[in-house]
Protein backbone atom coordinates (compact mmCIF):
# COMPACT_ATOMS: atom_id res chain seq x y z
CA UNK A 1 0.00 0.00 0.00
CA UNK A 2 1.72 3.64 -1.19
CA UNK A 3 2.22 5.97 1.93
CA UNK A 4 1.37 9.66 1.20
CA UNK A 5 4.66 10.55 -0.29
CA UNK A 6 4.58 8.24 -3.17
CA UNK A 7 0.79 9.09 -3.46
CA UNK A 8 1.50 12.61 -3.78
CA UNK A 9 4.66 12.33 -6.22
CA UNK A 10 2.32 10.12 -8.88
CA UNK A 11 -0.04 12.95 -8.75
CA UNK A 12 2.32 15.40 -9.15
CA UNK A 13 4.12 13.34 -11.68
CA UNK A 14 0.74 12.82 -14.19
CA UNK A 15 0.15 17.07 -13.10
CA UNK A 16 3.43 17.82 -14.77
CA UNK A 17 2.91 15.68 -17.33
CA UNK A 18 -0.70 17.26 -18.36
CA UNK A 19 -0.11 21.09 -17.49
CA UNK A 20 2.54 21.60 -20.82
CA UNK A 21 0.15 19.84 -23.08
CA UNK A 22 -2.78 21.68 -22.24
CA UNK A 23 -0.38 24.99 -21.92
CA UNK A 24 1.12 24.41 -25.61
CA UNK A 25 -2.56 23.74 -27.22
CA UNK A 26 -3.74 27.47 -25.58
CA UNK A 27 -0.04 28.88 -26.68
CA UNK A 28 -0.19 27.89 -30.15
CA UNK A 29 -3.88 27.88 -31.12
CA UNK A 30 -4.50 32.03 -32.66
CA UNK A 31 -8.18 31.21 -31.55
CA UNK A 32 -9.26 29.35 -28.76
CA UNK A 33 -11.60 26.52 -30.00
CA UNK A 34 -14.62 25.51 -27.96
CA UNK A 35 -12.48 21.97 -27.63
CA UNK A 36 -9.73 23.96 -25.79
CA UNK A 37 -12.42 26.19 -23.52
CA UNK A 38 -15.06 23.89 -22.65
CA UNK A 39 -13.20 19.76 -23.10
CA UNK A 40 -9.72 20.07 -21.71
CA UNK A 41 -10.78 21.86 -18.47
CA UNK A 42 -13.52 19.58 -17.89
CA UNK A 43 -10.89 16.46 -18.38
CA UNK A 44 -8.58 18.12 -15.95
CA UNK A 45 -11.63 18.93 -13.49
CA UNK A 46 -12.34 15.62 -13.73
CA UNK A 47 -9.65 14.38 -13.63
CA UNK A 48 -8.60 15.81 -10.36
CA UNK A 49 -12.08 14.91 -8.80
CA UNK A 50 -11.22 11.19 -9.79
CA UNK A 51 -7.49 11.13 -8.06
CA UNK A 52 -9.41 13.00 -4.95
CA UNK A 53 -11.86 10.06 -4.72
CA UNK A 54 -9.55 7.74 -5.15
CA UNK A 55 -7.34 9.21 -2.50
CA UNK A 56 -10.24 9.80 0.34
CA UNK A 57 -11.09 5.83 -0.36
CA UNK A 58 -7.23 5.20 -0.10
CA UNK A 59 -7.29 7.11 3.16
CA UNK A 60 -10.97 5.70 4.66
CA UNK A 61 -9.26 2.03 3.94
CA UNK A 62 -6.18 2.57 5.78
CA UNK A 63 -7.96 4.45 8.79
CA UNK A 64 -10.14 1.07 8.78
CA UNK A 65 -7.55 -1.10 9.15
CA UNK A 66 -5.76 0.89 11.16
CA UNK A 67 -8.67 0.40 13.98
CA UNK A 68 -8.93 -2.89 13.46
CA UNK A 69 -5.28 -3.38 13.94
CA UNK A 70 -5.47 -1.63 17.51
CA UNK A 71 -8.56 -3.42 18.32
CA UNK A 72 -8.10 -5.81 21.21
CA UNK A 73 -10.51 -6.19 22.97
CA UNK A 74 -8.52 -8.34 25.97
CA UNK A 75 -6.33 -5.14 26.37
CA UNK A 76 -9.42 -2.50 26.76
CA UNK A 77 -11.24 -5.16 29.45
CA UNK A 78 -7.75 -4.97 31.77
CA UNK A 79 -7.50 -1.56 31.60
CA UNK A 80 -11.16 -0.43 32.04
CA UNK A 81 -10.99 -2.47 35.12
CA UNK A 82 -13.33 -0.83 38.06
CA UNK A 83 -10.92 1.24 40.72
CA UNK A 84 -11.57 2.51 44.27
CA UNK A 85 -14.87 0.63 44.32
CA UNK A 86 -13.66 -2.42 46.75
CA UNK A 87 -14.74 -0.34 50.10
CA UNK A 88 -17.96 0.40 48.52
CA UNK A 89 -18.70 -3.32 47.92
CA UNK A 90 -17.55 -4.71 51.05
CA UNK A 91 -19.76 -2.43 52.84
CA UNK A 92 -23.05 -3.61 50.71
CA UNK A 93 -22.09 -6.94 51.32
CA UNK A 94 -22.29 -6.32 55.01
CA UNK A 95 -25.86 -4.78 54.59
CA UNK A 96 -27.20 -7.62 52.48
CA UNK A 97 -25.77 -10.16 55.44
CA UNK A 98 -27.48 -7.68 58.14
CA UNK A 99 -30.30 -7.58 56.00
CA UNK A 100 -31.27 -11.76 57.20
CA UNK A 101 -34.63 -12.47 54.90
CA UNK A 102 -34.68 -9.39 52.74
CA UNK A 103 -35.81 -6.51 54.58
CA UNK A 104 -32.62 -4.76 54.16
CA UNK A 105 -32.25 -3.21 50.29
CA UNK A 106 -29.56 -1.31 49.37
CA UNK A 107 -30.25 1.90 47.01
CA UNK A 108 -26.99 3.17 44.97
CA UNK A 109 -27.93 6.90 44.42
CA UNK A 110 -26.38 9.02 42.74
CA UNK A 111 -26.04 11.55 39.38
CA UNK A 112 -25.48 10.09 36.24
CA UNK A 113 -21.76 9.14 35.77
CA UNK A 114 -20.90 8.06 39.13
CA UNK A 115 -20.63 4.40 38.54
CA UNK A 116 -23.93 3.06 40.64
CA UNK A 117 -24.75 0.36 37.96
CA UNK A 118 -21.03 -0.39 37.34
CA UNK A 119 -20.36 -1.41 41.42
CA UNK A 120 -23.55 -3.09 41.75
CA UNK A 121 -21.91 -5.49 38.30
CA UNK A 122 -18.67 -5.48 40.10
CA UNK A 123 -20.65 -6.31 43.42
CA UNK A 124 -22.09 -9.42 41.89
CA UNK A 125 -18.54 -10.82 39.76
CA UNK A 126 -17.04 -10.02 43.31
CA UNK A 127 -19.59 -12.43 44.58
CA UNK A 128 -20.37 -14.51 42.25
CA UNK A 129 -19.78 -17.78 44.02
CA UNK A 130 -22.13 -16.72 46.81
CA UNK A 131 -25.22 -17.07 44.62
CA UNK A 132 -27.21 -19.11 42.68
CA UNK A 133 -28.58 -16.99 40.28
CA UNK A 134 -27.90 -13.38 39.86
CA UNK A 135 -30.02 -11.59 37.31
CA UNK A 136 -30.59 -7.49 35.91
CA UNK A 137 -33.69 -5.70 35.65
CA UNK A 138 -34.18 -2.89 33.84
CA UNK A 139 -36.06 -0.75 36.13
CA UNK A 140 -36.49 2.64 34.70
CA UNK A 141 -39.81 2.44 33.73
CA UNK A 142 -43.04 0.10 35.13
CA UNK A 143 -43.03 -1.19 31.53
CA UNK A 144 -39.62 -2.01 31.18
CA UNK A 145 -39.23 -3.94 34.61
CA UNK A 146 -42.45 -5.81 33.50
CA UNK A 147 -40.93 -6.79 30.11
CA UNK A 148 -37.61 -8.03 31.34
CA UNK A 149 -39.87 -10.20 34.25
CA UNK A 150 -41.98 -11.87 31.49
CA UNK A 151 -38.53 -12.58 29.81
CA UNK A 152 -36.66 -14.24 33.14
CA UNK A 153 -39.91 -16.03 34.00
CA UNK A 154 -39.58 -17.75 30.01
CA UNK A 155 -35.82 -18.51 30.98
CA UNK A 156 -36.76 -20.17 34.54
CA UNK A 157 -39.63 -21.92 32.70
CA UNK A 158 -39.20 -22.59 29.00
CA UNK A 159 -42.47 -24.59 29.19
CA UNK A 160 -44.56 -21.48 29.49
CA UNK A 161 -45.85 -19.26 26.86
CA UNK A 162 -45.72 -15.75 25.44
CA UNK A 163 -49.30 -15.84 24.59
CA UNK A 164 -50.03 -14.92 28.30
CA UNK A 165 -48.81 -11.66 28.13
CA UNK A 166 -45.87 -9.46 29.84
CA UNK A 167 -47.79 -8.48 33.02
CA UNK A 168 -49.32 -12.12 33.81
CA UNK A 169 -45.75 -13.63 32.79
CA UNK A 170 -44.47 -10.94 35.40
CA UNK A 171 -46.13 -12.01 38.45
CA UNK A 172 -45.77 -15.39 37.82
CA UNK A 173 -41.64 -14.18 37.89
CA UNK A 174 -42.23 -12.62 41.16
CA UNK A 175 -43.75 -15.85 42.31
CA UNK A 176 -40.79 -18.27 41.04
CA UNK A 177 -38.35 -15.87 42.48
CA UNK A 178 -39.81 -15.38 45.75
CA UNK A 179 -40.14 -19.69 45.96
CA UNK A 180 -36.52 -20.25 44.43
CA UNK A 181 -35.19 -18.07 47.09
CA UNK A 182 -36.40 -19.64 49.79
CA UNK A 183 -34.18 -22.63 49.20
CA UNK A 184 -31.36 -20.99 46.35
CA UNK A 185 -29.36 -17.86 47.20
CA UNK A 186 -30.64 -15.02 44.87
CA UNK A 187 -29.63 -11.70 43.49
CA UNK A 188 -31.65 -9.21 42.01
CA UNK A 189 -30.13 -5.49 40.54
CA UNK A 190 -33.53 -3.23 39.91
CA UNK A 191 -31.13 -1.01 37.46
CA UNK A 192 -32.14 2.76 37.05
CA UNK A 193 -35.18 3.01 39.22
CA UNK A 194 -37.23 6.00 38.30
CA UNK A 195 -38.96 5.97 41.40
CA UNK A 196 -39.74 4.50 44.42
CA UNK A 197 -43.06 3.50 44.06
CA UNK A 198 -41.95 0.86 41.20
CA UNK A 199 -39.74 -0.97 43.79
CA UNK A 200 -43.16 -0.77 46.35
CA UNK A 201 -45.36 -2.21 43.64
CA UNK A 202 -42.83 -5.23 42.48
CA UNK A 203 -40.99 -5.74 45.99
CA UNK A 204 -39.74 -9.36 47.04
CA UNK A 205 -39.17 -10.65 49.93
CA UNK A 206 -37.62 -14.26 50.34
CA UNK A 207 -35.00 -16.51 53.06
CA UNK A 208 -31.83 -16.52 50.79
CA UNK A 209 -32.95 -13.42 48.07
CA UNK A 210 -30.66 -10.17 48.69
CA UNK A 211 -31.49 -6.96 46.14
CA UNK A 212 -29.46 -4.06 44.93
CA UNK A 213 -30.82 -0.82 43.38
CA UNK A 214 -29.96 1.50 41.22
CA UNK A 215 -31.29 5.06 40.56
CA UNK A 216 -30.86 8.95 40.40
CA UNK A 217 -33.69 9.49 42.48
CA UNK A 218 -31.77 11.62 45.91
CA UNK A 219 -34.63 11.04 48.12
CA UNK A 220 -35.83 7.18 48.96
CA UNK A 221 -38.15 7.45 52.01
CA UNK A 222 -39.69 3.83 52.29
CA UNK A 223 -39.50 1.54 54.94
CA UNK A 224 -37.24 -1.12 54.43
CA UNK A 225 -35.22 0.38 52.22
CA UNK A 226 -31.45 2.15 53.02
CA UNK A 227 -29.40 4.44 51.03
CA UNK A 228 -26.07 4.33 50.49
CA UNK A 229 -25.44 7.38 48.35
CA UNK A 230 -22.44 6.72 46.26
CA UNK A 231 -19.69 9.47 45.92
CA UNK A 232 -17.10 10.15 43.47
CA UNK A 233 -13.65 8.62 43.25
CA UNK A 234 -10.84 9.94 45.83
CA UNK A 235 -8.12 11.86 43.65
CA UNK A 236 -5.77 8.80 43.74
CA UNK A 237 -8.18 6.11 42.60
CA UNK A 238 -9.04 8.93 40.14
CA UNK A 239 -5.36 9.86 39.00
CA UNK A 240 -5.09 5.89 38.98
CA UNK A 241 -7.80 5.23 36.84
CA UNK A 242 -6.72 7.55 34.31
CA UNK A 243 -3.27 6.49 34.58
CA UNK A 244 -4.27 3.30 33.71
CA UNK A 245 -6.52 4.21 30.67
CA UNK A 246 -4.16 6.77 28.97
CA UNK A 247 -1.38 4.92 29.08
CA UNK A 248 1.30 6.96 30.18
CA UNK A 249 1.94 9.57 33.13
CA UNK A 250 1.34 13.41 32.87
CA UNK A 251 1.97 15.94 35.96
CA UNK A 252 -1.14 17.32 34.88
CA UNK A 253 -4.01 14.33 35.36
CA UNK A 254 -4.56 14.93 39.22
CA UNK A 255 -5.33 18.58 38.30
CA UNK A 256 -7.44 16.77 35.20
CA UNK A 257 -9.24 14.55 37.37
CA UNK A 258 -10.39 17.38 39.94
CA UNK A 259 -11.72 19.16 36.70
CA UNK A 260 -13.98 16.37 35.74
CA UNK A 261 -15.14 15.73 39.46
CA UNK A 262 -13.60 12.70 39.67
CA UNK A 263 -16.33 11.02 37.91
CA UNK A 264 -15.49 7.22 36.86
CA UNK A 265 -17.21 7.83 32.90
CA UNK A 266 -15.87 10.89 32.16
CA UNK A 267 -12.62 9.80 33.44
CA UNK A 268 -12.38 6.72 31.33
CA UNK A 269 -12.93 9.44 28.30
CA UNK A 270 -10.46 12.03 29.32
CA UNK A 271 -7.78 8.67 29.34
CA UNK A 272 -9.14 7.80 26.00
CA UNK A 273 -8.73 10.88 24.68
CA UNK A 274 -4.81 11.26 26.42
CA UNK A 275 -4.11 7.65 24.57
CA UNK A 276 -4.70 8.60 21.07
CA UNK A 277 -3.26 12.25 21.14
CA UNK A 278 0.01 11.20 22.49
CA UNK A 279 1.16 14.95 21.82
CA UNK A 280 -1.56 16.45 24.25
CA UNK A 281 -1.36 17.10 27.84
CA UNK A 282 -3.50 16.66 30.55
CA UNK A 283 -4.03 20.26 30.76
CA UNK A 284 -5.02 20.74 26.96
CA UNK A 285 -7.96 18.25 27.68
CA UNK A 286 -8.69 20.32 30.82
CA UNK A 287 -8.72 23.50 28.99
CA UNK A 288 -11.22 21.88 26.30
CA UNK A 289 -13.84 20.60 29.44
CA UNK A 290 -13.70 24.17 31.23
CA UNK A 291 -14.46 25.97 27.45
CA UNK A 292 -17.05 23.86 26.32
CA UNK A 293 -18.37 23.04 29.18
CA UNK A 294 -20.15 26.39 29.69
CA UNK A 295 -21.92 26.06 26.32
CA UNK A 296 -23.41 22.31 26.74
CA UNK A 297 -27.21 22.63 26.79
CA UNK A 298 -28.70 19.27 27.47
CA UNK A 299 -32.16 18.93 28.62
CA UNK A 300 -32.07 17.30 32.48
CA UNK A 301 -28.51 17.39 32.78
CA UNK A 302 -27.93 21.06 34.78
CA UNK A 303 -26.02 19.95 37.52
CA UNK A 304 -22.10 20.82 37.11
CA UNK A 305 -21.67 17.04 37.25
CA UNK A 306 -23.74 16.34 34.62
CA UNK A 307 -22.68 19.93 32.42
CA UNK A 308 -18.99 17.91 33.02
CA UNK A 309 -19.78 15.03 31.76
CA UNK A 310 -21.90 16.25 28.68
CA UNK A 311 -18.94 18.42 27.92
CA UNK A 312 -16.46 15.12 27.66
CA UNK A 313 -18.93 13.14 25.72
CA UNK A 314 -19.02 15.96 23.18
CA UNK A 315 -15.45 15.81 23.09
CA UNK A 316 -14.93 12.27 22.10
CA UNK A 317 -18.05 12.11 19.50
CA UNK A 318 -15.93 15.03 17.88
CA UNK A 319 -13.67 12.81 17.12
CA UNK A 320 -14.81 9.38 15.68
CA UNK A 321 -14.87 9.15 12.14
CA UNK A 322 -17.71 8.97 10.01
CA UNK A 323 -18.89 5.36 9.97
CA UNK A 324 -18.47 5.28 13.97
CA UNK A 325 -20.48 8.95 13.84
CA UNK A 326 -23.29 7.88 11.90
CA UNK A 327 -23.63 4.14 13.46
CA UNK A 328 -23.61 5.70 17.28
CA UNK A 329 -26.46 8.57 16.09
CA UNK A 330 -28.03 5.54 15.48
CA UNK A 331 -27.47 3.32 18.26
CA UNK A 332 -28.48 5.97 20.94
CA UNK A 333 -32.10 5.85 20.47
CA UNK A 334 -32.08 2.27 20.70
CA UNK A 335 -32.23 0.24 24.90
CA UNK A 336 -28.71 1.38 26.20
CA UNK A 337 -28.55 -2.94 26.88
CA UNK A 338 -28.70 -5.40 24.18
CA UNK A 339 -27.32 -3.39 20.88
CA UNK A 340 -26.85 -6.27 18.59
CA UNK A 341 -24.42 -5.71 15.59
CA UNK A 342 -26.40 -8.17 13.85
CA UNK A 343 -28.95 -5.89 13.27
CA UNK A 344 -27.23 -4.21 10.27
CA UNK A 345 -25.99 -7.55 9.00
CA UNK A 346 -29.53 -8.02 8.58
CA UNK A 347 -30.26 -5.05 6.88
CA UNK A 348 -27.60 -5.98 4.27
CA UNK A 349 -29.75 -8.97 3.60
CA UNK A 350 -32.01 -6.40 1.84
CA UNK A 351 -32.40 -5.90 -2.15
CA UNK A 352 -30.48 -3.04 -3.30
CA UNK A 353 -33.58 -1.69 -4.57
CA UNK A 354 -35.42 -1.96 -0.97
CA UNK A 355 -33.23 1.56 -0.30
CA UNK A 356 -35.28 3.37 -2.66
CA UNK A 357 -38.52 1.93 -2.98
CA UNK A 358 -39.13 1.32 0.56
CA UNK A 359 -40.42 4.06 2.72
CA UNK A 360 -38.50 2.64 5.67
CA UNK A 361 -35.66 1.95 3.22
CA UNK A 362 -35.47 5.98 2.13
CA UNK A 363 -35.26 6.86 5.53
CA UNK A 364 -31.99 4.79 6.33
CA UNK A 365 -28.76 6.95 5.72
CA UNK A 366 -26.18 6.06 2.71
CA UNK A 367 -23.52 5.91 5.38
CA UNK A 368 -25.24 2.97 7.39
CA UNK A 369 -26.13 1.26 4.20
CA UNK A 370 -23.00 0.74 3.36
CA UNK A 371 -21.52 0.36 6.45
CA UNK A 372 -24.35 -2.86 6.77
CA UNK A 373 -23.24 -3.65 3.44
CA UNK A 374 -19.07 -4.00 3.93
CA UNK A 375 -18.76 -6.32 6.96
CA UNK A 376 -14.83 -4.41 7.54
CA UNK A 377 -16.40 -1.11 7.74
CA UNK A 378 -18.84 -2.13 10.25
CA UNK A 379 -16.42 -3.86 12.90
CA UNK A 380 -13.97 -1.12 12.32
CA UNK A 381 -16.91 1.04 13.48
CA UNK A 382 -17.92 -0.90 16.21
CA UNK A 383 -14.31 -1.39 16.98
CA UNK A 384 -13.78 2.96 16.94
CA UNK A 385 -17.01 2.89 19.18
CA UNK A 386 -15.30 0.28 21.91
CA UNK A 387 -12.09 1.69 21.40
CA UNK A 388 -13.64 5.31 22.54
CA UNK A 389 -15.10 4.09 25.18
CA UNK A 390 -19.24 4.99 24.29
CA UNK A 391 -20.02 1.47 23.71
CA UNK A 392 -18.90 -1.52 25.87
CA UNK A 393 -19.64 -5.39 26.17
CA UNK A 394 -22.54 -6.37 27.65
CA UNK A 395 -21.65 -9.41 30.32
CA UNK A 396 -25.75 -10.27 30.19
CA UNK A 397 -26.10 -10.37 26.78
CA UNK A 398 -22.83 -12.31 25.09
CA UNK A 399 -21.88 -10.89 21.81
CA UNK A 400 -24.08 -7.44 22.08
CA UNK A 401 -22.84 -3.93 23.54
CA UNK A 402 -24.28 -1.41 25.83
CA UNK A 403 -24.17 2.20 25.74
CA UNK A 404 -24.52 4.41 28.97
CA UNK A 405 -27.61 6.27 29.49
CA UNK A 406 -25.83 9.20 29.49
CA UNK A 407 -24.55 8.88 26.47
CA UNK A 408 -27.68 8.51 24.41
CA UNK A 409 -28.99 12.01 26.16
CA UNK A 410 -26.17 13.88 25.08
CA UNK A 411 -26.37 12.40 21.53
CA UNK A 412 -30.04 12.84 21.51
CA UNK A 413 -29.83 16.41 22.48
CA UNK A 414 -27.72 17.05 19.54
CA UNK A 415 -29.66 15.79 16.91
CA UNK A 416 -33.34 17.67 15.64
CA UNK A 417 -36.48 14.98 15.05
CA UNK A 418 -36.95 15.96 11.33
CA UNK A 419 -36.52 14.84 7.75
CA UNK A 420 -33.79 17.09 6.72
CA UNK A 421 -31.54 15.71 10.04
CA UNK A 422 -30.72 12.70 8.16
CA UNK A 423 -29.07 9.58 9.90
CA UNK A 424 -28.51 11.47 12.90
CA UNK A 425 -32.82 11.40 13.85
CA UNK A 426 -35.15 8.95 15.78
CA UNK A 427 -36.81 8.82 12.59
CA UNK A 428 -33.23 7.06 10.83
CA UNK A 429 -32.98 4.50 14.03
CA UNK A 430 -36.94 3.69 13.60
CA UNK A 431 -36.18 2.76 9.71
CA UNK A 432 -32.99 0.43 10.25
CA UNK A 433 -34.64 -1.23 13.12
């Protein structure tokens, strides 16, 4: 494959070559012919428009493989690994133990960013060999907790079927769980609770079942239930974790890490960021939070937390390249759980002609149909999305990818609901899916 140099010395090569010929017809002509006015600049135009395409492919290729080549997966795992957390876990497991039959539920509160969902994971690998069954609920909605009950209740009893619909299946769940645990250690994580009345309305009690919960919401006042509120990282765990993620030291990252509040997500970004701009310094990235940072305008997200985070986020998605761009404007309207790269294999299953004379098919964006179409492009972009950190494996879900919630409301908020927004629109997500 040429490198730039010998790219650019063919081109200027054939330029030398053309300019005198096309120089000499003008020069020796008396009259300029409409061949000479109208043919030769057009060949040259085109020309030049041809040797442009041909080196923006040349360039989109090696970028491509270039991510692919850095892609390992193993490597991002190690170094994403959860810091200053161990404290934190120790002390839930000593209120699920207190708790005896139940009564006692843990509630991670906290802003979005923190890390509540991420220890109560780490909480259950850390403990993994204490239960029998540990399982995730998506909790953020009545609907959603419903759905993913009627789904565990087909996994604990393949026998049963769909045909009784999501809230029947539900309760039945409730009533498995509750008789499972009375002989089988349990673990349930209500993930992203809206509010407290959900956890009233689908509460279990049982001998051996112990419960975590997630959720934003500061003020829990039920009975039964205690509240742990979880804090930020202390500045060494912090300077640690980023450390770890950037790859190399900088006197600046314990000053970095106070800018971003010491908040595990945008952390984890700032590193990213530090690893692939080896020339950068912890203060540059600093300097690029504390400017853009005051111009962030995300609906919900007011808190100087939250206006820190949004401003990283921004940050990185200024930076991915345009298959990654267009395939995570898609991917953020989708369930943060459960994003299945198989969903655009399937949509290269489709005729060509399904682009145009589908309404759905109109509606999906040239970049994701051929990203769905050229099975490199699309794990390079998957690969640029891991790599930066927005998307990550989902443990529940083998061989899918998650996206944090906060992600999809900063990308959201950037994007307008309309036809001339393109890919980068609800309405572009609705058509692929």
């Amino acid at each position: 494959m040429w490198d730039f140099a010998n790219l650019w010395a063919v081109i200027w090569d054939w330029l030398r070559w053309l300019w005198p010929m096309a120089q000499n017809e003008f020069m020796e002509a008396p009259i300029a012919t409409s061949f000479q006015l109208t043919v030769i600049p057009a060949l040259v135009f085109g020309a030049l428009v041809l040797l442009w395409k041909k080196f923006c492919n040349w360039l989109a290729r090696r970028r491509v493989k270039n991510i692919l080549d850095s892609f390992k997966p193993g490597e991002i795992n190690e170094r994403r690994k959860v810091f200053g957390r161990d404290a934190a876990v120790a002390d839930l497991r000593a209120l699920l133990i207190a708790g005896g039959q139940g009564a006692v539920v843990p509630v991670q509160t906290g802003g979005g960013g923190v890390g509540k969902t991420t220890l109560c994971r780490y909480y259950a690998r850390t403990h993994a060999a204490d239960y029998d069954q540990v399982h995730m609920l998506r909790a953020e909605t009545e609907q959603s907790l419903i759905a993913d009950l009627a789904a565990l209740a087909l996994q604990l009893n393949p026998s049963l079927s769909q045909d009784k619909g999501l809230r029947p299946l539900a309760m039945l769940a409730r009533q498995m769980i509750v008789s499972d645990a009375a002989k089988h250690r349990w673990l349930l994580i209500f993930d992203n609770v809206e509010t407290q009345q959900i956890m009233l309305d689908w509460r279990m009690q049982a001998r051996h079942l112990h419960v975590l919960v997630t959720s934003r919401f500061p003020d829990w006042q039920a009975d039964g239930f205690i509240v742990r509120p979880l804090g930020v990282l202390a500045l060494a765990d912090a300077v640690t974790l980023l450390r770890n993620e950037a790859g190399r030291d900088d006197p600046g990252l314990g000053d970095l890490a106070t800018t971003l509040g010491r908040l595990p997500l945008a952390l984890v970004q700032a590193g990213e960021w530090l690893r692939v701009n080896p020339g950068r310094s912890a203060a540059d990235f600093a300097a690029k939070v504390d400017h853009l940072r005051q111009r962030v305008d995300v609906p919900g997200m007011t808190t100087e937390q939250d206006r820190t985070t949004a401003a990283v986020v921004e940050l990185t998605l200024k930076r991915l390249g345009a298959d990654a761009r267009a395939l995570v404007d898609v991917l953020a309207w989708y369930a943060p759980e459960g994003l299945d790269a198989a969903l655009l294999a399937r949509l290269a299953e489709k005729h060509w002609q399904y682009r145009w004379r589908s309404a759905f098919g109109r509606q999906v964006p040239r970049c994701i149909w051929q990203i769905a179409r050229d099975d490199t492009r699309r794990r390079a972009a998957f690969a640029e999305l891991r790599l930066a950190a927005l998307l990550e494996d989902d443990a529940d879900v083998p061989g899918t990818y998650k996206m944090h919630r906060v992600f999809q409301t900063v990308i959201r908020a950037q994007v307008r609901i309309d036809r001339r927004a393109g890919f980068r629109t609800a309405r572009a997500a609705a058509a692929v899916l």
